[in-house]
Protein backbone atom coordinates (compact mmCIF):
# COMPACT_ATOMS: atom_id res chain seq x y z
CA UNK A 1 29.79 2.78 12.44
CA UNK A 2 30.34 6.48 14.57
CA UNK A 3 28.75 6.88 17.65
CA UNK A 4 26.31 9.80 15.82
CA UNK A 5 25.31 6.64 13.19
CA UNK A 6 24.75 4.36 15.70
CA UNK A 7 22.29 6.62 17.93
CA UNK A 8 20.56 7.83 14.64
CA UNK A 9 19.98 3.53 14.13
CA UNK A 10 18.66 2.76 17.43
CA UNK A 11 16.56 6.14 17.50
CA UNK A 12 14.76 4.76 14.35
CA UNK A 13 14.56 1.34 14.96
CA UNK A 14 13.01 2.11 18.23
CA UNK A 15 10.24 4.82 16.79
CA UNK A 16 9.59 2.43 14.06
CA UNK A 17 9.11 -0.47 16.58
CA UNK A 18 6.73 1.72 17.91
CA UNK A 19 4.65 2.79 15.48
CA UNK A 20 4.08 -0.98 14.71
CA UNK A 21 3.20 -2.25 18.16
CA UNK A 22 1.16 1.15 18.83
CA UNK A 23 2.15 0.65 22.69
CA UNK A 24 5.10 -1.31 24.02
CA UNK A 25 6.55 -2.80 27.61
CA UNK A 26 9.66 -0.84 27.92
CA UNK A 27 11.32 -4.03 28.79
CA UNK A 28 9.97 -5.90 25.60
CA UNK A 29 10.94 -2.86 23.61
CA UNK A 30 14.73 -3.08 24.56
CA UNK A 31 14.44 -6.48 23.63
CA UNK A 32 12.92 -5.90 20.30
CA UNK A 33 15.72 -2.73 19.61
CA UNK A 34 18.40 -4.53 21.09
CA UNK A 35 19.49 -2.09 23.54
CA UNK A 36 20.58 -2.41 26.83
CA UNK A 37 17.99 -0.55 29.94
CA UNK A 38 20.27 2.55 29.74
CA UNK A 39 20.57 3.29 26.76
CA UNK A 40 16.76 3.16 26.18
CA UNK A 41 16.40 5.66 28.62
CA UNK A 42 18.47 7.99 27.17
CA UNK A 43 16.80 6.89 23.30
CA UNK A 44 13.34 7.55 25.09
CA UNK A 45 14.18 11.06 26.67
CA UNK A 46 15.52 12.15 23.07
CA UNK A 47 12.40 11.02 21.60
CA UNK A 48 10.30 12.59 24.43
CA UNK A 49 11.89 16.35 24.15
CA UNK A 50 10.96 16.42 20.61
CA UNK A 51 7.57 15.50 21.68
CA UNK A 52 7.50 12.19 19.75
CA UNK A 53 6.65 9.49 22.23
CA UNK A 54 4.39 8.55 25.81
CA UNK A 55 5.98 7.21 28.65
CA UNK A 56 2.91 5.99 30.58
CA UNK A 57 3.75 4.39 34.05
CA UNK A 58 1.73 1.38 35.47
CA UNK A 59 1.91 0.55 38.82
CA UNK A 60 2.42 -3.15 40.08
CA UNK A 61 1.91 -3.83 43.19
CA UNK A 62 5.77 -3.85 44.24
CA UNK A 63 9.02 -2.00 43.06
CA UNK A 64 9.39 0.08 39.61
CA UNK A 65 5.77 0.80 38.03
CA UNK A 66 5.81 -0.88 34.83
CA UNK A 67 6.36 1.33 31.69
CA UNK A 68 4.74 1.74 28.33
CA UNK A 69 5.70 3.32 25.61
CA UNK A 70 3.64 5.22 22.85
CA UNK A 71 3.42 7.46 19.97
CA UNK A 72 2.09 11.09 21.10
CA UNK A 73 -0.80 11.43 18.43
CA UNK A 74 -0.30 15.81 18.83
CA UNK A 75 3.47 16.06 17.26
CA UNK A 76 1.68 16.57 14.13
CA UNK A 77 -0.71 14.87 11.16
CA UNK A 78 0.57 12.49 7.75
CA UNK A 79 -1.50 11.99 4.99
CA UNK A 80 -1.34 9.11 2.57
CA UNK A 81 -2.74 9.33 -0.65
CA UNK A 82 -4.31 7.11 -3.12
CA UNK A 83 -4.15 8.66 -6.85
CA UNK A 84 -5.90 6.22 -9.24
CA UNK A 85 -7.74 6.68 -12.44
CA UNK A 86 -11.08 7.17 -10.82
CA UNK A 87 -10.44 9.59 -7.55
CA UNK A 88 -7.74 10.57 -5.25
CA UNK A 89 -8.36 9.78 -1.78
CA UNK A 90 -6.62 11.33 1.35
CA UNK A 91 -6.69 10.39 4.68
CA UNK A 92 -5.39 12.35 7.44
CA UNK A 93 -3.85 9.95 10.30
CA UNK A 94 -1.99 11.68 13.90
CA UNK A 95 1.24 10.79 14.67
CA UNK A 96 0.15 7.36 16.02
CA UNK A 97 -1.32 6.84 12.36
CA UNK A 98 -4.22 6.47 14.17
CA UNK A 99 -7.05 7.86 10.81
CA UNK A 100 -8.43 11.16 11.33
CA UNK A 101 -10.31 12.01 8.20
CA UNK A 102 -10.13 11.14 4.69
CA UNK A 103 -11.51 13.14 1.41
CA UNK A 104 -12.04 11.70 -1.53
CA UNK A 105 -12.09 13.92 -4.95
CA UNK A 106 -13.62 12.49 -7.93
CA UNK A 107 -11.80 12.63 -11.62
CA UNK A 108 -15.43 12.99 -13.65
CA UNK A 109 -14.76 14.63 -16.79
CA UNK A 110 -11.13 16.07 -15.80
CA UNK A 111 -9.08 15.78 -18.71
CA UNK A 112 -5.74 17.56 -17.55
CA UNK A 113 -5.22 15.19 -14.38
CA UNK A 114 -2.08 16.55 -14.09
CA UNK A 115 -2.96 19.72 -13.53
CA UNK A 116 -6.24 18.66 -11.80
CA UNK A 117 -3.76 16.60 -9.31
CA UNK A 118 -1.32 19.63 -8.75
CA UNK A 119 -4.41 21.90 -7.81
CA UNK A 120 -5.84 19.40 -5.10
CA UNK A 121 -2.88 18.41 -3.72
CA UNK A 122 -1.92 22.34 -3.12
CA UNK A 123 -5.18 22.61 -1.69
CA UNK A 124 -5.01 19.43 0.78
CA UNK A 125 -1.32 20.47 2.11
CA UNK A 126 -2.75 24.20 2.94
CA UNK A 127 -5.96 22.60 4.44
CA UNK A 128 -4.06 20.26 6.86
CA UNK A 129 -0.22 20.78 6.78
CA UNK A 130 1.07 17.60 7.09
CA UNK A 131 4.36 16.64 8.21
CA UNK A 132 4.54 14.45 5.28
CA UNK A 133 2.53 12.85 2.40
CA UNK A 134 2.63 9.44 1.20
CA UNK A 135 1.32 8.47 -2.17
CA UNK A 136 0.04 5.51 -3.99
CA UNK A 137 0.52 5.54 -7.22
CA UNK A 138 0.09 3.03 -10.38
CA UNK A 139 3.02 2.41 -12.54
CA UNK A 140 6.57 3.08 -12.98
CA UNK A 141 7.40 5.90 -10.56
CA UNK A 142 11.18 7.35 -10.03
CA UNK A 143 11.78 7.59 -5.96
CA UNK A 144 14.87 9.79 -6.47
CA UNK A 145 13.24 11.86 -8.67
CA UNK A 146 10.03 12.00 -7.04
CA UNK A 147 8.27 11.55 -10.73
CA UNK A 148 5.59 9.22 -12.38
CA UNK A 149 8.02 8.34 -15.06
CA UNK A 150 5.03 6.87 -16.79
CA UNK A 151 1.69 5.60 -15.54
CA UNK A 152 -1.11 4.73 -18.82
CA UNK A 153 -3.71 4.20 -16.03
CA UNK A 154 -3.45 8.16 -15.03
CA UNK A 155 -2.21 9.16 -18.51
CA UNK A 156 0.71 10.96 -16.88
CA UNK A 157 4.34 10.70 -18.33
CA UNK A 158 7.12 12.57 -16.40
CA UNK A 159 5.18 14.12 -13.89
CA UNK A 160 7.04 15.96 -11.38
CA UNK A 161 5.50 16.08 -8.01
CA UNK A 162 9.38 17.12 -6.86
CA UNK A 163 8.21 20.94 -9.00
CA UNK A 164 4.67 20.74 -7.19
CA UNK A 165 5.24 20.17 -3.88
CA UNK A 166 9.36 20.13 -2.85
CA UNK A 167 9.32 23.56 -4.11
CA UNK A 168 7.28 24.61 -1.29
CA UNK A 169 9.18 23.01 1.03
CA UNK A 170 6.43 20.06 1.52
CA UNK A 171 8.31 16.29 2.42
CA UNK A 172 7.02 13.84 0.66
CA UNK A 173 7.36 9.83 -0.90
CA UNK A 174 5.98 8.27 -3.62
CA UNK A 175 5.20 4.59 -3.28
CA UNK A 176 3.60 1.69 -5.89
CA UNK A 177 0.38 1.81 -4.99
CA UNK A 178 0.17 -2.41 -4.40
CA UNK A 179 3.05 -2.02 -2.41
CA UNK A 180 1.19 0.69 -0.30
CA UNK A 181 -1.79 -1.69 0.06
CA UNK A 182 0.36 -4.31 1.43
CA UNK A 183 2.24 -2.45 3.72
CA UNK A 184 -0.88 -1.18 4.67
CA UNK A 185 -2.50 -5.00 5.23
CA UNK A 186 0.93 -5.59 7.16
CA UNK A 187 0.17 -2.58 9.68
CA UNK A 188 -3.80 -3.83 10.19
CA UNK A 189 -2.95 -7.24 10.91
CA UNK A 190 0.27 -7.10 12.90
CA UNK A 191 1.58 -10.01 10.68
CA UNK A 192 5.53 -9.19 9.77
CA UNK A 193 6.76 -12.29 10.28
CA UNK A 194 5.45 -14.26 7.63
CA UNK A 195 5.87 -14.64 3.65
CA UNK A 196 3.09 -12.92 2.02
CA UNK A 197 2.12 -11.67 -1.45
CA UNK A 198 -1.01 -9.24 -1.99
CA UNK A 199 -2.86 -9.60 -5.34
CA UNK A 200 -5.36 -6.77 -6.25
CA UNK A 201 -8.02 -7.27 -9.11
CA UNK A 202 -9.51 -3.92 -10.59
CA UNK A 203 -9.42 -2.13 -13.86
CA UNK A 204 -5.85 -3.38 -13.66
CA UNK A 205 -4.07 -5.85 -11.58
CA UNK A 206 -0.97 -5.40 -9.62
CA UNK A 207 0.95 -7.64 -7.11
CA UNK A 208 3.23 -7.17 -4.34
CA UNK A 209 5.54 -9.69 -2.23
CA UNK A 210 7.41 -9.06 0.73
CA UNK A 211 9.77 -11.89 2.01
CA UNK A 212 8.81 -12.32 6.13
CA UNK A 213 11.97 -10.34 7.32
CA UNK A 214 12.09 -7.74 9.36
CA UNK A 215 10.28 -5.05 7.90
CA UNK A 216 12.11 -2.47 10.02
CA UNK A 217 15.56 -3.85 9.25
CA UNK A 218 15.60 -5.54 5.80
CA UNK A 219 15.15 -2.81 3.68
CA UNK A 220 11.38 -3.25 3.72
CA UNK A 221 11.72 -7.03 2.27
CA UNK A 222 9.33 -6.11 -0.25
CA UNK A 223 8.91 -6.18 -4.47
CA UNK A 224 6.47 -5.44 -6.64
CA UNK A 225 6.53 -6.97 -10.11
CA UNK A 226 3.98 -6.57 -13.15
CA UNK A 227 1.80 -9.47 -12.63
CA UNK A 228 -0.51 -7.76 -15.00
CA UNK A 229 1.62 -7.72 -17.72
CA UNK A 230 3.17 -11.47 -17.34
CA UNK A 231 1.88 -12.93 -20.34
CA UNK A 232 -1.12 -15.16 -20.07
CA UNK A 233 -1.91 -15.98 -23.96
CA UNK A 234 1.55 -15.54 -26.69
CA UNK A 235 -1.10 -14.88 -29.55
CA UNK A 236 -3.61 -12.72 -27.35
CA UNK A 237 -4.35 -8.93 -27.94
CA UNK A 238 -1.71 -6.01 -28.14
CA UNK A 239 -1.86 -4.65 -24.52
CA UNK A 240 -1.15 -0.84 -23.98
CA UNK A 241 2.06 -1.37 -22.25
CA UNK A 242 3.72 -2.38 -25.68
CA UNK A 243 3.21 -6.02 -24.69
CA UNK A 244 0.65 -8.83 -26.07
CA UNK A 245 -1.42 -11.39 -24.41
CA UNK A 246 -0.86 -9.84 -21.00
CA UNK A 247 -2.97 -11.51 -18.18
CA UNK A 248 -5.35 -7.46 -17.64
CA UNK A 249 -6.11 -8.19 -21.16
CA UNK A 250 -7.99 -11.17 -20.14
CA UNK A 251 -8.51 -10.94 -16.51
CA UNK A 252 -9.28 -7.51 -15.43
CA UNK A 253 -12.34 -5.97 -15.13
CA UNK A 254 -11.45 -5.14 -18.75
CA UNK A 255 -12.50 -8.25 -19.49
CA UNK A 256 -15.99 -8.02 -18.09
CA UNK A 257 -17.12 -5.54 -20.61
CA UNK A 258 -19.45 -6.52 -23.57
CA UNK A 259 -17.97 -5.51 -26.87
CA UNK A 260 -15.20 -4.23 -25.39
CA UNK A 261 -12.72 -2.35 -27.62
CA UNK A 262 -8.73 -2.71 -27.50
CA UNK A 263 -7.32 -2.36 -23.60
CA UNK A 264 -5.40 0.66 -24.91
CA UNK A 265 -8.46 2.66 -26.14
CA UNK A 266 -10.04 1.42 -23.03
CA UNK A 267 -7.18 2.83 -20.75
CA UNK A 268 -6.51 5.77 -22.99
CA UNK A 269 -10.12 7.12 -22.69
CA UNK A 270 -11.19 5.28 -19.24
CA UNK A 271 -13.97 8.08 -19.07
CA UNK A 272 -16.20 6.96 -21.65
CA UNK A 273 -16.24 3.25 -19.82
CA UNK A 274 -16.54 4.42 -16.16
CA UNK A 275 -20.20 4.17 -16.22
CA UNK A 276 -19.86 0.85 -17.81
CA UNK A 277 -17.63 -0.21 -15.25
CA UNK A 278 -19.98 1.42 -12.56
CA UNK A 279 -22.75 -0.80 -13.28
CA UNK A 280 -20.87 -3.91 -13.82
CA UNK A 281 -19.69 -3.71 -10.23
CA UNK A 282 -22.97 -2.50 -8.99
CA UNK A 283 -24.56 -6.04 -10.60
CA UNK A 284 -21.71 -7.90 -8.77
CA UNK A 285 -22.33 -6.34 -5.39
CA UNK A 286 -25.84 -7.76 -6.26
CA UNK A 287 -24.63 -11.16 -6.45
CA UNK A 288 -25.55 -10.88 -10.44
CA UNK A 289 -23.59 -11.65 -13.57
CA UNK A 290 -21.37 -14.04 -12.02
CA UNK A 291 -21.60 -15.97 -15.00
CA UNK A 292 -19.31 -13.71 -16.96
CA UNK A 293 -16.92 -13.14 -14.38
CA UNK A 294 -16.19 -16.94 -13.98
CA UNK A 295 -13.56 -17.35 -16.93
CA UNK A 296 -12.16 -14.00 -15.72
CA UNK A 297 -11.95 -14.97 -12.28
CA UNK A 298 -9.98 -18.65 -13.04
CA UNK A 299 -7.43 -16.68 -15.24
CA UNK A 300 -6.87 -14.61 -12.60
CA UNK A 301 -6.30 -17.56 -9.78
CA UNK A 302 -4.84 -19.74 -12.13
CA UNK A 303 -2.00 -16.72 -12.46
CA UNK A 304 -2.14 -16.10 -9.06
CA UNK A 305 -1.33 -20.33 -8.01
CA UNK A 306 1.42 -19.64 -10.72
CA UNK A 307 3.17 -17.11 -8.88
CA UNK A 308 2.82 -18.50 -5.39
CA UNK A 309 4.56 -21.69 -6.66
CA UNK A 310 7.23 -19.38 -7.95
CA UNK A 311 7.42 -17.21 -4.25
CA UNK A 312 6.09 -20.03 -2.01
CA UNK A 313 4.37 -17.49 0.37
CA UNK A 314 2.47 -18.41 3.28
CA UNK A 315 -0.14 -15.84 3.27
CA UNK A 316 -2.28 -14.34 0.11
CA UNK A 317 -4.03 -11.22 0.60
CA UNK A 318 -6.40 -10.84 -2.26
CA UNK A 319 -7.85 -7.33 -2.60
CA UNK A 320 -8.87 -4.36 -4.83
CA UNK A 321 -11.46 -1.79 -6.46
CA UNK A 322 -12.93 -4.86 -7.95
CA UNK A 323 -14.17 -6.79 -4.89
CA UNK A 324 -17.08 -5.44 -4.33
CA UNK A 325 -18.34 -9.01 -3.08
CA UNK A 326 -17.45 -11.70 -1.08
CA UNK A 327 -18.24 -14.18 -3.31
CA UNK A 328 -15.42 -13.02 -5.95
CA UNK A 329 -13.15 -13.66 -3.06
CA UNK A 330 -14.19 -16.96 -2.27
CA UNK A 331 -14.36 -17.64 -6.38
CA UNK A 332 -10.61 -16.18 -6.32
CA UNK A 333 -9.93 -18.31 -3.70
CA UNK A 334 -11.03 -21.39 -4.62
CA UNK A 335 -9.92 -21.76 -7.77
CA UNK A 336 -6.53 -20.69 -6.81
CA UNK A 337 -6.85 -23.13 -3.67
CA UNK A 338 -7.65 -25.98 -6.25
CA UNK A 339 -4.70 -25.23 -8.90
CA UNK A 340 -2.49 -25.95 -6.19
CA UNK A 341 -2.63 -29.98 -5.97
CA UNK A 342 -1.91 -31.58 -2.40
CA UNK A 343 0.81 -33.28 -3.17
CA UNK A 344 2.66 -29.92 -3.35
CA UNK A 345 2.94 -29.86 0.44
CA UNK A 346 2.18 -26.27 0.03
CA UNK A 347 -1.25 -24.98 1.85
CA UNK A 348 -1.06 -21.20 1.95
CA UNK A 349 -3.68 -19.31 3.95
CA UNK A 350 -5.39 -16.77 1.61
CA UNK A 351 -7.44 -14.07 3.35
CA UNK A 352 -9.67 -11.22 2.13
CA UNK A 353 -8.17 -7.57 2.51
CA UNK A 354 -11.30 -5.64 3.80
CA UNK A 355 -9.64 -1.90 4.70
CA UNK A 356 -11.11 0.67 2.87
CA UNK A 357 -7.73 2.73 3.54
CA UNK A 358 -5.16 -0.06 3.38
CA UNK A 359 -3.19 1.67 0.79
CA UNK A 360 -3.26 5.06 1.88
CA UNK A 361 -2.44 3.45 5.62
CA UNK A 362 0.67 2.00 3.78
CA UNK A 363 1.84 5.16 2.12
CA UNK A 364 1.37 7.15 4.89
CA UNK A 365 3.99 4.69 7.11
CA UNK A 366 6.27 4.58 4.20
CA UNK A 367 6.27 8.50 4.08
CA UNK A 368 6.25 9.18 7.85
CA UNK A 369 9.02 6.69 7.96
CA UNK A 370 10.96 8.59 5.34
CA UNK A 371 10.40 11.93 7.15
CA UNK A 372 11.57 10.42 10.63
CA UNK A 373 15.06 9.12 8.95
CA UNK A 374 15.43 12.17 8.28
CA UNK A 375 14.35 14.52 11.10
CA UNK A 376 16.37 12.79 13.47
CA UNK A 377 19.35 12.48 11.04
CA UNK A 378 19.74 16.80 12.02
């Protein structure tokens, strides 16, 4: 590795240690970087002339003041950005990714959301200028590209945010939005260290695992996979994504609805059944109708024990539009809890995500991460 490759590693490691810990000991930092007391110093007075980081000094008593080291929350804003089916929601963090504001825009009646999206997001990036935007987006999305190669939840296919927003010069990354969410969880908690897997019930369900490594060094450590569409019944219903018997055919929020019609006229024209979804959630916040979501609910743990078998992770985040209660939590919980018999010698901790902006927290490190790569890469 050159000397130039080698100075553009630590610089990132270190910021990205940073924006982690929020504020580190300088001497635990060159610990956690792997640097040697000198060469931190000259890391941190590159990062301070382009205004990126704090060094705050701490006196003690005898000798060198003790140091900390920060983010400076003025170099400039990042927005992450949830696009689902129902709304897109932006939140404006500082540099620290400490939240500043967040909008949300309803979808009611919009049938070009493509166009819809384009408009808003023009709007947002004039509004607040960002150095970068995150998204979180469901379904199969092409990084290189910077497309939605196809997402049936938005009805988009081939959409090029690369021709609405590169073109102007505006840095960006686009991110699954469960992966988002747990990266987001990650950042909230401070827990990096451990196996986990995030599970997120809703109109759809999506999953994401990352495997305990260094999040900063491993390539992220994380996958998403199509829990969703893992089939749950060989002679169930067609399911829009050209599958049948997928596991949202049976336990989404789908499922929930009374004379439902097929999941792909459902997802096709999700307008007609937002109300119908409103309510249903708004009886569930209530503590009501818990009768019909109990078969639901065990499909969905029963998949969710399946998988942790498979990935053995120590930690379960459960989460989503869809809990609006605790008490679907603690039904999620323990009937997952209770698929997993004792004798496994497997006990994973399974904990409720509660963030309202958990995924656009996530996108918005992914992104800012993305932008700082780069930035000091010149």
């Amino acid at each position: 590795m050159r000397v130039d490759e080698i100075r553009w590693d630590n610089l990132t490691r270190l910021l990205e240690q940073v924006f982690v810990e929020k504020e580190v000991p300088r001497s635990a930092l060159a610990k956690k970087v792997g640097v040697r007391n000198s060469t931190l110093s000259y890391l941190l007075d590159s990062l301070k002339k382009l205004g990126m980081v704090k060094v705050k000094n701490i006196p003690s008593g005898r000798g060198r003041p003790n140091q900390w080291i920060s983010l400076d929350p003025e170099y400039g804003n990042v927005m992450g950005i949830k696009i689902g089916r129902e709304s897109l929601k932006a939140t404006v963090f500082d540099f620290s990714l400490s939240e500043v504001e967040t909008i949300v825009i309803p979808f009611d009646g919009i049938e070009d959301l493509g166009s819809h999206i384009t408009q808003e997001l023009r709007k947002l990036f004039l509004n607040y200028r960002p150095l970068t935007l995150g998204f979180a987006i469901s379904g199969t999305i092409d990084l290189k590209k910077g497309e939605i190669f196809d997402s049936p939840i938005l009805k988009l296919k081939e959409f090029k945010f690369q021709e609405a927003l590169k073109s102007r010069g505006i840095d960006f990354l686009l991110c699954n939005d469960v992966d988002a969410l747990h990266v987001g969880q990650m950042l909230e908690s401070g827990i990096f260290d451990r196996p986990s897997l995030t599970v997120t019930f809703g109109v759809g369900i999506g999953a994401s695992f990352f495997d305990g490594e260094d999040i900063l060094t491993s390539g992220d450590g994380k996958t998403i996979f199509e829990l969703g569409h893992m089939t749950y019944d060989p002679e169930g219903e067609p399911c829009y994504c050209g599958r049948r018997g997928c596991l949202e055919t049976v336990a989404s929020e789908y499922s929930l609805i009374d004379d439902r019609p097929p999941i792909k006229e459902f997802i096709e024209h999700f307008g007609e059944y937002r109300e119908i979804i409103t309510q249903i959630r708004k009886l569930a916040a209530r503590g009501e109708n818990r009768e019909n979501y109990q078969p639901v609910l065990k499909k969905l743990s029963q998949s969710i024990a399946n998988i942790s078998l498979l990935l053995r992770p120590s930690l379960v985040w459960i989460g989503g539009e869809g809990l609006v209660s605790n008490w679907i939590f603690e039904d999620i919980k323990a009937e997952m809890i209770a698929q997993i018999p004792e004798d496994w010698g497997y006990f994973p901790e399974v904990r409720k995500i509660g963030s309202a902006q958990g995924w656009q927290r996530g996108a918005a490190f992914l992104a800012l991460r993305h932008y700082i790569r780069k930035k000091l890469k010149k």
